[in-house]
N, C-alpha and C. Protein backbone atom coordinates (compact mmCIF):
# COMPACT_ATOMS: atom_id res chain seq x y z
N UNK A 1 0.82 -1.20 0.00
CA UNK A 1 0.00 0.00 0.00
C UNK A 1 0.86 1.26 0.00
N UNK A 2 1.85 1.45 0.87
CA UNK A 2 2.93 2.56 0.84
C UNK A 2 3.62 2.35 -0.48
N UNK A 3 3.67 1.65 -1.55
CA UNK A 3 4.55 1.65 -2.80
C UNK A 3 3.12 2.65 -3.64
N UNK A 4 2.34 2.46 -3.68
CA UNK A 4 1.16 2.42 -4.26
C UNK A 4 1.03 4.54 -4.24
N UNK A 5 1.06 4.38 -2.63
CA UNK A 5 0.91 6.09 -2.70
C UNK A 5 1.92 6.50 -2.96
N UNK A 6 3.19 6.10 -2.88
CA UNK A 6 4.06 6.94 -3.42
C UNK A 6 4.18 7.00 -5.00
N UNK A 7 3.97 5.85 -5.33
CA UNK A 7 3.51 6.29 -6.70
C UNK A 7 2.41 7.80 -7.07
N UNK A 8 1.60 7.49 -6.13
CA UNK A 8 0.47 8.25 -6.87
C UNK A 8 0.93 10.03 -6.47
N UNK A 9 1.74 10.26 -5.43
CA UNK A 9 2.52 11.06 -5.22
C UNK A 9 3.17 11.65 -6.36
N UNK A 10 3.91 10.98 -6.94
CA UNK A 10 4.86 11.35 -8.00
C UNK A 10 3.99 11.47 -9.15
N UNK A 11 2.79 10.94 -9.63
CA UNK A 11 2.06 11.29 -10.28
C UNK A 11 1.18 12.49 -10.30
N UNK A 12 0.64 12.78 -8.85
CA UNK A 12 0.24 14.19 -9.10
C UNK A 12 1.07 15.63 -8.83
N UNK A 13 2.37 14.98 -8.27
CA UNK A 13 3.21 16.20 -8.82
C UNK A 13 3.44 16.45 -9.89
N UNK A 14 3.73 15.66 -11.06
CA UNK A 14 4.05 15.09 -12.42
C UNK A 14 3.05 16.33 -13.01
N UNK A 15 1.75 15.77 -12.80
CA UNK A 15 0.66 16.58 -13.27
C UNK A 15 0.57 18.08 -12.86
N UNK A 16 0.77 18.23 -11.77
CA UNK A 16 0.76 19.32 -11.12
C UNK A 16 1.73 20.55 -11.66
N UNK A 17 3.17 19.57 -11.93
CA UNK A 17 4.41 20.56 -12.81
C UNK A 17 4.37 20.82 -13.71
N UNK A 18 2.96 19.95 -14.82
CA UNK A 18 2.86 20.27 -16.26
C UNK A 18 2.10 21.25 -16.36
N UNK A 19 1.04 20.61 -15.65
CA UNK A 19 -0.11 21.82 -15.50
C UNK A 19 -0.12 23.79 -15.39
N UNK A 20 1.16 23.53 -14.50
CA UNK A 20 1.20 24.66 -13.90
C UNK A 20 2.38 25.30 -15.02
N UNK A 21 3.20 24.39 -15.68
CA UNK A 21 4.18 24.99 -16.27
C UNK A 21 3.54 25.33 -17.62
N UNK A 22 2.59 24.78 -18.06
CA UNK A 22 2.19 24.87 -19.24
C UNK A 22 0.84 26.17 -19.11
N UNK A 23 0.86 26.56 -17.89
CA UNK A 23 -0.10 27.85 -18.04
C UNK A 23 1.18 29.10 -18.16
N UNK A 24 2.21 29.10 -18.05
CA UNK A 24 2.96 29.63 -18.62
C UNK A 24 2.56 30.30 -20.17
N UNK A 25 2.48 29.68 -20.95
CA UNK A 25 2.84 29.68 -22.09
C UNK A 25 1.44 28.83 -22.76
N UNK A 26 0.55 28.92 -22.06
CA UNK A 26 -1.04 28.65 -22.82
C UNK A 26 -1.21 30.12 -23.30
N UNK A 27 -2.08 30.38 -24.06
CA UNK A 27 -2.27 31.56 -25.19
C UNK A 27 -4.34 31.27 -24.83
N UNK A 28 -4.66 32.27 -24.32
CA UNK A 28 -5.96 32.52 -24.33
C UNK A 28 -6.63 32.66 -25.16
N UNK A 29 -7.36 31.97 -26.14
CA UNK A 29 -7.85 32.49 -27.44
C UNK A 29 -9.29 33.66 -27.45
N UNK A 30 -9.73 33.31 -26.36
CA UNK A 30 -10.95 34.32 -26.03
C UNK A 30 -10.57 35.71 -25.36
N UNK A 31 -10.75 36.31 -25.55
CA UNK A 31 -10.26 37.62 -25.40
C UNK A 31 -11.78 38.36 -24.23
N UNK A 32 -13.01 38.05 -24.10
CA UNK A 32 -13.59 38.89 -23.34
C UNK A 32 -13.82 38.48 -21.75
N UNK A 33 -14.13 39.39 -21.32
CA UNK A 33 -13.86 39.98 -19.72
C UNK A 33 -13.91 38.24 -18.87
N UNK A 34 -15.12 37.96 -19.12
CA UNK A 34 -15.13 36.65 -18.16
C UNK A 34 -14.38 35.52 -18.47
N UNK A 35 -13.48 35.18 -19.52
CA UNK A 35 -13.00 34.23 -19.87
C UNK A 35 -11.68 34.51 -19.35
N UNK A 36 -11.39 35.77 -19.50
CA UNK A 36 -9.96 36.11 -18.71
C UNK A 36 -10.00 36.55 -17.36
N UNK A 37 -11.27 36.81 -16.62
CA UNK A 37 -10.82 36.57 -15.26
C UNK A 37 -10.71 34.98 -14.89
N UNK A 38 -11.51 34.19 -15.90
CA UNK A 38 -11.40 32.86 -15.00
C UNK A 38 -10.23 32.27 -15.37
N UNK A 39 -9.50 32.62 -16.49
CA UNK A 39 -8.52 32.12 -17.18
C UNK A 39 -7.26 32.54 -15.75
N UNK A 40 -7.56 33.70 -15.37
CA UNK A 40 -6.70 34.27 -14.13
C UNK A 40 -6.72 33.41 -12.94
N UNK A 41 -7.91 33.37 -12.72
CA UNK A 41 -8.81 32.34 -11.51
C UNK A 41 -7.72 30.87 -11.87
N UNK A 42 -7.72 30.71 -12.83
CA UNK A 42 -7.11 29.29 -13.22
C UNK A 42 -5.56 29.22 -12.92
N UNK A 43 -4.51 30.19 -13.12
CA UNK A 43 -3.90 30.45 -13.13
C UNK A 43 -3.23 30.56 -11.71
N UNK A 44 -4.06 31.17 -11.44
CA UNK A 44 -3.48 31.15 -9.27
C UNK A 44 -3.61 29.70 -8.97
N UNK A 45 -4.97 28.77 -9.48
CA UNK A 45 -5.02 28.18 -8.92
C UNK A 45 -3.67 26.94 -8.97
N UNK A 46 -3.67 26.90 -10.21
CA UNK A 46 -2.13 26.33 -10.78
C UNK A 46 -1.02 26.47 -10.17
N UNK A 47 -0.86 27.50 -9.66
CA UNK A 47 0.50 28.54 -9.28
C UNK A 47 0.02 27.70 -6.84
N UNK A 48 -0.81 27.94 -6.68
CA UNK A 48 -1.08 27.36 -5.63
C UNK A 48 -0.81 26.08 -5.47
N UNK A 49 -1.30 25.07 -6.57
CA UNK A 49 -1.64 23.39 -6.53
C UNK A 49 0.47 23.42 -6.70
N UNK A 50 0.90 24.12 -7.63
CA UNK A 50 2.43 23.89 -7.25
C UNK A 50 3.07 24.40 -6.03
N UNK A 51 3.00 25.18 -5.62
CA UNK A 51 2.97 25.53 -4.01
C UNK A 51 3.26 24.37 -3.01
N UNK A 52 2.06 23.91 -3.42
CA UNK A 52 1.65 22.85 -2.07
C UNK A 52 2.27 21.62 -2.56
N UNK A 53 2.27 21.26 -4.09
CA UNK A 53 3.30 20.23 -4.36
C UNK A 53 4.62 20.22 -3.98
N UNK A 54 4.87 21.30 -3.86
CA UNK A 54 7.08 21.61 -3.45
C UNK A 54 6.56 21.21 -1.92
N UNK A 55 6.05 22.52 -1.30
CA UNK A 55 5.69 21.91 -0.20
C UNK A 55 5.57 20.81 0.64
N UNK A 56 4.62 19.68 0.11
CA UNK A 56 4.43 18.29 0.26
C UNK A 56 6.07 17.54 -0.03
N UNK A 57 6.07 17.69 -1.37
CA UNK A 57 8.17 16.85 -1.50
C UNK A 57 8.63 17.36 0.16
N UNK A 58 8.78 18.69 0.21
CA UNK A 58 10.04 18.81 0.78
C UNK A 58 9.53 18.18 2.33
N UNK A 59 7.99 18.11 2.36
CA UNK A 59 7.63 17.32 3.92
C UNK A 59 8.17 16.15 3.51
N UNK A 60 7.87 15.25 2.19
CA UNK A 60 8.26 13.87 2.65
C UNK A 60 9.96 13.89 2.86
N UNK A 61 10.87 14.46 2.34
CA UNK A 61 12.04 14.53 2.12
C UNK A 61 12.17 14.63 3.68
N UNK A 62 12.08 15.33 4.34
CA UNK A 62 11.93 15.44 6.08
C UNK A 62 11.20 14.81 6.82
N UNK A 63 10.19 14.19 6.27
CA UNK A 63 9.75 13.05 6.75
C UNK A 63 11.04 11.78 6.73
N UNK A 64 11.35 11.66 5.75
CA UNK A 64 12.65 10.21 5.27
C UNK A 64 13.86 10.61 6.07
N UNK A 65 13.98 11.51 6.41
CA UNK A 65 15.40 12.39 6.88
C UNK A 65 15.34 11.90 8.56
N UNK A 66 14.45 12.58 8.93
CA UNK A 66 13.72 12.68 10.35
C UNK A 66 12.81 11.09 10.83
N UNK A 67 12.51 10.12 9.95
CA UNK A 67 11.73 9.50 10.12
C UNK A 67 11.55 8.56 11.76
N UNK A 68 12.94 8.23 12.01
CA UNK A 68 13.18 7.28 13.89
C UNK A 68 12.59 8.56 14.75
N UNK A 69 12.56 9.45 14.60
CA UNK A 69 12.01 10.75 15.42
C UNK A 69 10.63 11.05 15.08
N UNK A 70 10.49 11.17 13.98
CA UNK A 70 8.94 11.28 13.22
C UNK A 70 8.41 9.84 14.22
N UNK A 71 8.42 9.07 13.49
CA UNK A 71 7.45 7.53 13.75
C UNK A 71 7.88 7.19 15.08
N UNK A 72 9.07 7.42 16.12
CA UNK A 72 8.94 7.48 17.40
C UNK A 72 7.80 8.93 18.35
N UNK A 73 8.03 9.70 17.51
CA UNK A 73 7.18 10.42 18.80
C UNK A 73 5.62 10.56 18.40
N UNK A 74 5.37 9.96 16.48
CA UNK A 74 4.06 9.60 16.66
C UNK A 74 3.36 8.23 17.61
N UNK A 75 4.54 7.47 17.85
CA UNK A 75 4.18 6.16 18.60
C UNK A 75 4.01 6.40 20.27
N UNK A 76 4.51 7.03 20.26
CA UNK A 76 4.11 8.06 21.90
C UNK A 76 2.96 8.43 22.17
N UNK A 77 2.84 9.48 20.98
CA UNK A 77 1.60 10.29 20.75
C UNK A 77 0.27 10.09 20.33
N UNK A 78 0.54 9.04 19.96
CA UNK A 78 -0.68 8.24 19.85
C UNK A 78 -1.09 6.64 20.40
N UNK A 79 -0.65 7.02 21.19
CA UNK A 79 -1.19 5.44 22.75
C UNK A 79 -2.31 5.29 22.93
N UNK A 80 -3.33 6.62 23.08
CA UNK A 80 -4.44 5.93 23.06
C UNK A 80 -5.22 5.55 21.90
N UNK A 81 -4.84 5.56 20.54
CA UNK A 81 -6.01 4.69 19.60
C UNK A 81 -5.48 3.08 19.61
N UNK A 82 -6.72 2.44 19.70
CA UNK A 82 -6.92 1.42 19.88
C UNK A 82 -5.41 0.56 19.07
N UNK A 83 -4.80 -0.15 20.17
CA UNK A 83 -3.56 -1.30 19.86
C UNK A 83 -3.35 -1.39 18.36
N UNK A 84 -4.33 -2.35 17.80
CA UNK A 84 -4.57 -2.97 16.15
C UNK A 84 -4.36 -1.63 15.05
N UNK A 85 -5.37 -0.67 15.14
CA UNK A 85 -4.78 0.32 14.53
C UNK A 85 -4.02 1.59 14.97
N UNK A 86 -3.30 1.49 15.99
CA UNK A 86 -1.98 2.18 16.27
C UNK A 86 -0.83 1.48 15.55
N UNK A 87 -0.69 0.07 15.66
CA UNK A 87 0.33 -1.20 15.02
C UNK A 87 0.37 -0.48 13.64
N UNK A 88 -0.76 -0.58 12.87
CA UNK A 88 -1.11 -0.69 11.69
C UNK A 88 -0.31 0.42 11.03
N UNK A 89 -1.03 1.90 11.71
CA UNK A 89 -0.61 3.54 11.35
C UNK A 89 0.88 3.23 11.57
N UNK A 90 1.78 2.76 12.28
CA UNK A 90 2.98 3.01 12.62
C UNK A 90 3.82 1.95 11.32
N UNK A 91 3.42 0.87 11.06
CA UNK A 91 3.66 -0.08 10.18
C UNK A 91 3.76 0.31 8.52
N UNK A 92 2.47 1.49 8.55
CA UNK A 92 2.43 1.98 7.04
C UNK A 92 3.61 3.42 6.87
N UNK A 93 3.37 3.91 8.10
CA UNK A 93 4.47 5.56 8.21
C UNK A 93 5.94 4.47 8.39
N UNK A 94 6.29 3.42 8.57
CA UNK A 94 7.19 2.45 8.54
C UNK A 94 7.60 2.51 7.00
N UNK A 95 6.62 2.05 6.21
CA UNK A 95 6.62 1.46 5.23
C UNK A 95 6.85 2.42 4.11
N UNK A 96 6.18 3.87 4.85
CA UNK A 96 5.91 4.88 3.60
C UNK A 96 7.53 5.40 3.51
N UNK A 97 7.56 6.04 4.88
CA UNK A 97 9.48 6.11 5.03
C UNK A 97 10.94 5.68 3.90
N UNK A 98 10.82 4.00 4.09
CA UNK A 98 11.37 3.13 3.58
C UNK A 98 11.07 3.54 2.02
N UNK A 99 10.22 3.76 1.39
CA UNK A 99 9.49 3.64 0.15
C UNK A 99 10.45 5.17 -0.63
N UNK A 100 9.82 6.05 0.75
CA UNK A 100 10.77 7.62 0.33
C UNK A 100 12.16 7.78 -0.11
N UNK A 101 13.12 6.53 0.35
CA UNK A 101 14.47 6.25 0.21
C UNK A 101 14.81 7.19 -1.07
N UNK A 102 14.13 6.49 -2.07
CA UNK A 102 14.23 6.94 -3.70
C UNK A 102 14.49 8.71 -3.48
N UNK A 103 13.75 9.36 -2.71
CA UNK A 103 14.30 10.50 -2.89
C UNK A 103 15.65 10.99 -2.49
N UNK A 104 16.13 10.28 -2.21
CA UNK A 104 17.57 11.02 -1.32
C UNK A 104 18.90 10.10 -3.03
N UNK A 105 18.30 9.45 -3.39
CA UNK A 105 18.99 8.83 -4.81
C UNK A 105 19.07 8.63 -5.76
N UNK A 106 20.38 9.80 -5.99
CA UNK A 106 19.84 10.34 -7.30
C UNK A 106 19.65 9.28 -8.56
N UNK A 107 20.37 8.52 -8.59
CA UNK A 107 20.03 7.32 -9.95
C UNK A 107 18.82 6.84 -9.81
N UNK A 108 18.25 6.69 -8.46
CA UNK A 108 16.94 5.96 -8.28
C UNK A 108 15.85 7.10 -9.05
N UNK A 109 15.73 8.08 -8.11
CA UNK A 109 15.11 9.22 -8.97
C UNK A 109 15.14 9.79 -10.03
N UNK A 110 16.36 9.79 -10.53
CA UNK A 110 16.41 10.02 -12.41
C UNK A 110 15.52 8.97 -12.85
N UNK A 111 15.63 7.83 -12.66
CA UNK A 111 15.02 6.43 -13.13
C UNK A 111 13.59 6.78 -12.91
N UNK A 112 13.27 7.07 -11.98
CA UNK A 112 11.41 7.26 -11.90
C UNK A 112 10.74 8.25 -12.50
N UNK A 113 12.18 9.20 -12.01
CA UNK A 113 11.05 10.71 -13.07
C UNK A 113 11.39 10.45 -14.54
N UNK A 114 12.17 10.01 -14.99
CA UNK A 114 12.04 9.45 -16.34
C UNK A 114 10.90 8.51 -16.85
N UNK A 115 10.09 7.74 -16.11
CA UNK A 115 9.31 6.89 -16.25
C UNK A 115 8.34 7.77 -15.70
N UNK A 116 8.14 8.12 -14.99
CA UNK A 116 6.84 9.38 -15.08
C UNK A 116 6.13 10.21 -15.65
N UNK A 117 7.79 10.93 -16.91
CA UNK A 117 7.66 11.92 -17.54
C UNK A 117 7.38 11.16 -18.99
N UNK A 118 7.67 9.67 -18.94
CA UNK A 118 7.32 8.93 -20.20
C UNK A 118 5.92 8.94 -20.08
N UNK A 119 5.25 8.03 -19.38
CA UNK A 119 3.92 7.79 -18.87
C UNK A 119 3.32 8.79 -19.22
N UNK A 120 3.69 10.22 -18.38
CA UNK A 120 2.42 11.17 -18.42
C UNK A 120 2.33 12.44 -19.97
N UNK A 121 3.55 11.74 -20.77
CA UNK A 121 3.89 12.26 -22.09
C UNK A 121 2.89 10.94 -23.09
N UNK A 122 2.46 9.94 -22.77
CA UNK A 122 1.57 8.99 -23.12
C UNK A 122 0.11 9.12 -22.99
N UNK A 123 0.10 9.53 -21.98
CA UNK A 123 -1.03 10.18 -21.42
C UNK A 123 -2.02 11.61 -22.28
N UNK A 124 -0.58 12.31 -22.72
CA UNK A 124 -1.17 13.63 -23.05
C UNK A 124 -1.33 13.39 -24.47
N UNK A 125 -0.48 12.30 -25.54
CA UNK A 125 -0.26 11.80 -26.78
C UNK A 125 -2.30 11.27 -26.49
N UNK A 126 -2.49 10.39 -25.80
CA UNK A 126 -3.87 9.93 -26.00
C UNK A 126 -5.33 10.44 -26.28
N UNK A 127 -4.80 11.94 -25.20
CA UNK A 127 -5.88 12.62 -24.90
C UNK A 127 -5.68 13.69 -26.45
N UNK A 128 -4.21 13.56 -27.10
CA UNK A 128 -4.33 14.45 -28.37
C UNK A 128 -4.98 13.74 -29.36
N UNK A 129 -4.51 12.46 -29.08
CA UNK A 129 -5.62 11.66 -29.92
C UNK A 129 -6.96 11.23 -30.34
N UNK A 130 -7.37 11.40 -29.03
CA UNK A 130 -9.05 11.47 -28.62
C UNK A 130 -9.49 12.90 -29.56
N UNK A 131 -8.68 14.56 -29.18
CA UNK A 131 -9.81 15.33 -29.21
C UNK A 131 -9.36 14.96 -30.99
N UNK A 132 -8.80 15.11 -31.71
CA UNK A 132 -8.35 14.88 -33.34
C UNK A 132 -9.19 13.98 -33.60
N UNK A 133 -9.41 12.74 -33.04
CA UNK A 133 -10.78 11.58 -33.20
C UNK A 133 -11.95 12.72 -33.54
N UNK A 134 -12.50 12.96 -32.42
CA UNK A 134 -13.36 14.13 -32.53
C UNK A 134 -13.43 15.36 -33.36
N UNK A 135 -12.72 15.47 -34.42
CA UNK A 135 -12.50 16.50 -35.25
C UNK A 135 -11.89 17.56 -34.58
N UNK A 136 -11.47 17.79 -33.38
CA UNK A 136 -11.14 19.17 -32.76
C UNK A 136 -9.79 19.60 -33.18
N UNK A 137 -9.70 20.13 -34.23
CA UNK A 137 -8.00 20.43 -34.82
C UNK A 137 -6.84 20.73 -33.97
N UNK A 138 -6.08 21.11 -34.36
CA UNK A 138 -4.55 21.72 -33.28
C UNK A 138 -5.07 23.32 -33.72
N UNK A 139 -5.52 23.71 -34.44
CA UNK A 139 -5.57 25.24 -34.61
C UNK A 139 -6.58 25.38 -33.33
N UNK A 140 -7.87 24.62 -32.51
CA UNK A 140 -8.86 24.89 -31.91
C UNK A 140 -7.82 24.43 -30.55
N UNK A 141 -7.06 23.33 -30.49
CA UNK A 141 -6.86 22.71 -29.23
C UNK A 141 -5.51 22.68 -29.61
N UNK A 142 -4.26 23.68 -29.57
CA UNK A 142 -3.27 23.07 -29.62
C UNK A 142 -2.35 21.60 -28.45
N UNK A 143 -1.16 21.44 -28.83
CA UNK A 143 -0.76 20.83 -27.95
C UNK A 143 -0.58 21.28 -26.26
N UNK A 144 -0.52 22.28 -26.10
CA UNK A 144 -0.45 22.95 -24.97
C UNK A 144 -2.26 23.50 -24.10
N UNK A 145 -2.98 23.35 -25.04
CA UNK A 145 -4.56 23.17 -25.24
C UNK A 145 -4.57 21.87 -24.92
N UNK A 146 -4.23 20.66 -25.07
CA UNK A 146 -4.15 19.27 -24.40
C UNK A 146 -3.80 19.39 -22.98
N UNK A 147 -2.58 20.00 -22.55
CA UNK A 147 -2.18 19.49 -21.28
C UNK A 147 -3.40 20.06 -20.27
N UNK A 148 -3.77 21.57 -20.84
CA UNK A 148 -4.33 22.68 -20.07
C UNK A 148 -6.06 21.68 -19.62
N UNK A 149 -6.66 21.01 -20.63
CA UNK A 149 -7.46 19.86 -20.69
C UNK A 149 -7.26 18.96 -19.85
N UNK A 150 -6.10 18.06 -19.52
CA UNK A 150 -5.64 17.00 -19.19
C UNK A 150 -5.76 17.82 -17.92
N UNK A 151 -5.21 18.55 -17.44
CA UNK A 151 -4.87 19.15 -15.61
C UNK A 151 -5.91 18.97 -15.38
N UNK A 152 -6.92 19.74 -16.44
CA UNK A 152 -8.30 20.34 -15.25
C UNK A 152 -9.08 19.21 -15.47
N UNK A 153 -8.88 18.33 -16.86
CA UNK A 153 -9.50 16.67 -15.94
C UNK A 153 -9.31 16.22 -14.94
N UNK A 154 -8.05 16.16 -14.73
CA UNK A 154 -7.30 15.42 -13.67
C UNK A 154 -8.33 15.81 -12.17
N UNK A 155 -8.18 17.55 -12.01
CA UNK A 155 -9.23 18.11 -11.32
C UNK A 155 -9.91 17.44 -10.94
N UNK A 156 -10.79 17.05 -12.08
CA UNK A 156 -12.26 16.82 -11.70
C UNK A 156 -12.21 15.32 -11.33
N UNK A 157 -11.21 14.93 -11.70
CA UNK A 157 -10.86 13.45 -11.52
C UNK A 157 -11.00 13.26 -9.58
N UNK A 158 -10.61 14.22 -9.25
CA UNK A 158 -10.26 14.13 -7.91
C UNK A 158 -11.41 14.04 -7.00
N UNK A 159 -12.78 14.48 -7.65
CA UNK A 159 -13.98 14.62 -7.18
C UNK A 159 -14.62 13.70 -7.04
N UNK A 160 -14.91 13.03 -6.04
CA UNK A 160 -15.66 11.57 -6.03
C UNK A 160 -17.18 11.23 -7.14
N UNK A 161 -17.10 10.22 -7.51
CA UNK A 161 -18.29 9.79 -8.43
C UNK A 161 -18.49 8.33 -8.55
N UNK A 162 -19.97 7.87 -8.52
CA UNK A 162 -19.94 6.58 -8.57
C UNK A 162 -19.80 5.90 -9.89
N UNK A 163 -18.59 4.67 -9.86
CA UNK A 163 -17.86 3.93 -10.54
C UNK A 163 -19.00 4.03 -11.66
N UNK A 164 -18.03 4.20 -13.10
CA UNK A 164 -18.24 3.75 -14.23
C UNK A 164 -19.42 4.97 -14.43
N UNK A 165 -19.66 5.81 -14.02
CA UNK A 165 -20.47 6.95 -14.04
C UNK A 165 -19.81 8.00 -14.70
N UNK A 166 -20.95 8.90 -15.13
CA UNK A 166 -20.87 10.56 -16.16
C UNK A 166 -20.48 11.52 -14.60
N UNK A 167 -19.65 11.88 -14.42
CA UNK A 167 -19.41 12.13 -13.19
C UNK A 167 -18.34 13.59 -13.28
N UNK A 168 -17.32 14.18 -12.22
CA UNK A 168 -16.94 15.25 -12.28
C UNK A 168 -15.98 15.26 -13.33
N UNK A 169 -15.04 14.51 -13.70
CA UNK A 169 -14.18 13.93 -14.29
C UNK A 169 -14.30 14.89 -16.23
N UNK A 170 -16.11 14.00 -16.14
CA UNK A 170 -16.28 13.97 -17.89
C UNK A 170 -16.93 15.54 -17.80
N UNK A 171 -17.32 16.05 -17.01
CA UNK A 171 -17.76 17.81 -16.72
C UNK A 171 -16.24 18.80 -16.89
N UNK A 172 -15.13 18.38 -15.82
CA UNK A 172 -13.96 18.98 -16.10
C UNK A 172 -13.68 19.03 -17.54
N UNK A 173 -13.35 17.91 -18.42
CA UNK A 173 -13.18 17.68 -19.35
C UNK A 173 -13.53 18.64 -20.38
N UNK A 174 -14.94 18.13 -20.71
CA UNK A 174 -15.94 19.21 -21.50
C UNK A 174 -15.86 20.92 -21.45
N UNK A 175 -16.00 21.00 -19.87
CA UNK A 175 -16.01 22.36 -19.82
C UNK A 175 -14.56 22.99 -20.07
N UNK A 176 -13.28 22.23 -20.18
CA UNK A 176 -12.49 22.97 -20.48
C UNK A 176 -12.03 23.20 -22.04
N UNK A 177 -12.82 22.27 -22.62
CA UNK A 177 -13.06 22.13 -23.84
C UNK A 177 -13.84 23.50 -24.31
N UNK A 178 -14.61 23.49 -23.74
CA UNK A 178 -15.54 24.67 -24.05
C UNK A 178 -14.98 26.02 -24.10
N UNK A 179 -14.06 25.85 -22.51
CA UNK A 179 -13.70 27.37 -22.67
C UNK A 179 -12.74 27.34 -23.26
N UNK A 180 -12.39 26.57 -24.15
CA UNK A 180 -11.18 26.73 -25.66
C UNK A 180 -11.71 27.13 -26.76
N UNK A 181 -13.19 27.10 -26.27
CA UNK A 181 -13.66 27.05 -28.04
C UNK A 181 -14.05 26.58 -28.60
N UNK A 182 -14.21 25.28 -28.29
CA UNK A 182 -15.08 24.06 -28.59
C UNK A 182 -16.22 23.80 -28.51
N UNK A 183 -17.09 23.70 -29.45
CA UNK A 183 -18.45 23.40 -29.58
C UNK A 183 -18.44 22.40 -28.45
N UNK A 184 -20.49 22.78 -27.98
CA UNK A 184 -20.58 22.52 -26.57
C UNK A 184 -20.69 20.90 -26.42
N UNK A 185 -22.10 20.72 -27.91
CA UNK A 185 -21.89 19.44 -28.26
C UNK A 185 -20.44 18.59 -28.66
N UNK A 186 -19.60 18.95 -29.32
CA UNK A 186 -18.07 17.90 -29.98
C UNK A 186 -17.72 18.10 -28.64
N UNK A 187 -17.72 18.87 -27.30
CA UNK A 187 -16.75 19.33 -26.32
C UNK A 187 -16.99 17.71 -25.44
N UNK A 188 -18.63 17.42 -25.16
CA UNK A 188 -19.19 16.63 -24.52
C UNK A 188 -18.71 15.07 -25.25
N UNK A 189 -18.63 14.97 -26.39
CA UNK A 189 -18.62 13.81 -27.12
C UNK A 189 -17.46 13.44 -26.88
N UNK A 190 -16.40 14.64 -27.37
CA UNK A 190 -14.86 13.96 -26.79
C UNK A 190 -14.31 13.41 -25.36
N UNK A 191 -15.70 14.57 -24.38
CA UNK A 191 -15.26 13.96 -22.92
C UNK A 191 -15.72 12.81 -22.38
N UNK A 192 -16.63 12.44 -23.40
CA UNK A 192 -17.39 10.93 -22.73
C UNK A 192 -16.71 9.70 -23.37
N UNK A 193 -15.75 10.07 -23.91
CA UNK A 193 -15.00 8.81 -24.83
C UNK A 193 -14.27 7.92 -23.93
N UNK A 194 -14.52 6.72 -23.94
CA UNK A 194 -13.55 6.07 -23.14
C UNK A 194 -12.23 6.19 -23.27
N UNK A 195 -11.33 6.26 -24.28
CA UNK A 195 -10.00 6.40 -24.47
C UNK A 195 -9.40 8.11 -23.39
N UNK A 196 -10.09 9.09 -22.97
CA UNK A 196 -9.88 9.89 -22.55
C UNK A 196 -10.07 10.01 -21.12
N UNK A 197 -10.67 8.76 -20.78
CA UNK A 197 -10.53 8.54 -19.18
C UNK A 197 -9.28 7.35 -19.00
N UNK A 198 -8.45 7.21 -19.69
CA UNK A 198 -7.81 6.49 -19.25
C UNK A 198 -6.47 7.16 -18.86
């Protein structure tokens, strides 16, 4: 289970660094008042979600550093929850620790963020593929129009919905489709495609 989140760790930083780096250098094609405050709105929020990503690294990095001090004085500090899951919490902050190693090495970590940055370069190849399925050109959605798509899926991804459901996910999607420019109907069709939730 601790291999698992640290994966998913490195994945939404992954996302988080594209996202945010690629509002850099996204090009607003709508030009009136409400599209560019939210386009702004979007923009902090990006500039925040990386924030808290450096943030988060540099806790686990001090978490792995600190950890016989960390996981000793949480084992103190928490005596009274029940035996079974005190064992348990101390066993996984055990486990998560151990797992963190990779950050302190550098060959280990070249090796993953290379396989991250493959993956989530696969990822963004799919979703270019999907909206082009859909007729949505590179002049309407460039490549940098993909990632800006892909983040604020991801977004909505984060929003709970019941399995195999039209849920926040295929709304993120669409609507960022939309505010590119994209017809409301092709916006919806491309977001309900299975190949684009994957």
């Amino acid at each position: 289970y601790a291999t698992v989140m640290i994966e998913r760790v490195f994945d939404m930083v992954m996302v988080v660094v594209l996202f945010a780096a690629n509002l850099l250098f996204f090009e607003l094609t709508a030009q009136d008042d409400e599209s560019i405050h939210r386009f702004t709105l979007i923009r902090v929020a990006g500039l925040l979600m990386l924030l808290a990503a450096a943030a988060g690294i540099y806790g686990l990095v001090v978490f792995r550093r600190k950890r016989s001090g960390v996981i000793g004085f949480l084992e103190r500090k928490l005596k009274w929850v029940p035996r079974r899951i005190h064992e348990a919490l101390i066993i996984l902050l055990t486990h998560i620790s151990d797992g963190l190693a990779v950050l302190h090495d550098v060959k280990s970590l070249a090796i993953i963020v290379s396989y991250t940055v493959l993956l989530w370069s696969m990822v963004i190849g799919g979703y270019a593929l999907v909206l082009r399925a859909f007729e949505i050109t590179a002049s309407q959605v460039p490549l940098s129009g993909v990632v800006f798509v892909m983040g604020l899926s991801m977004v909505g991804s984060v929003v709970p919905s019941p399995a195999a459901a039209t849920g926040p996910f295929h709304a993120a999607t669409a609507a960022s489709l939309v505010f590119m420019g994209v017809e409301r109907n092709q916006a919806a069709s491309a977001a309900m495609s299975p190949v684009s939730t994957t």
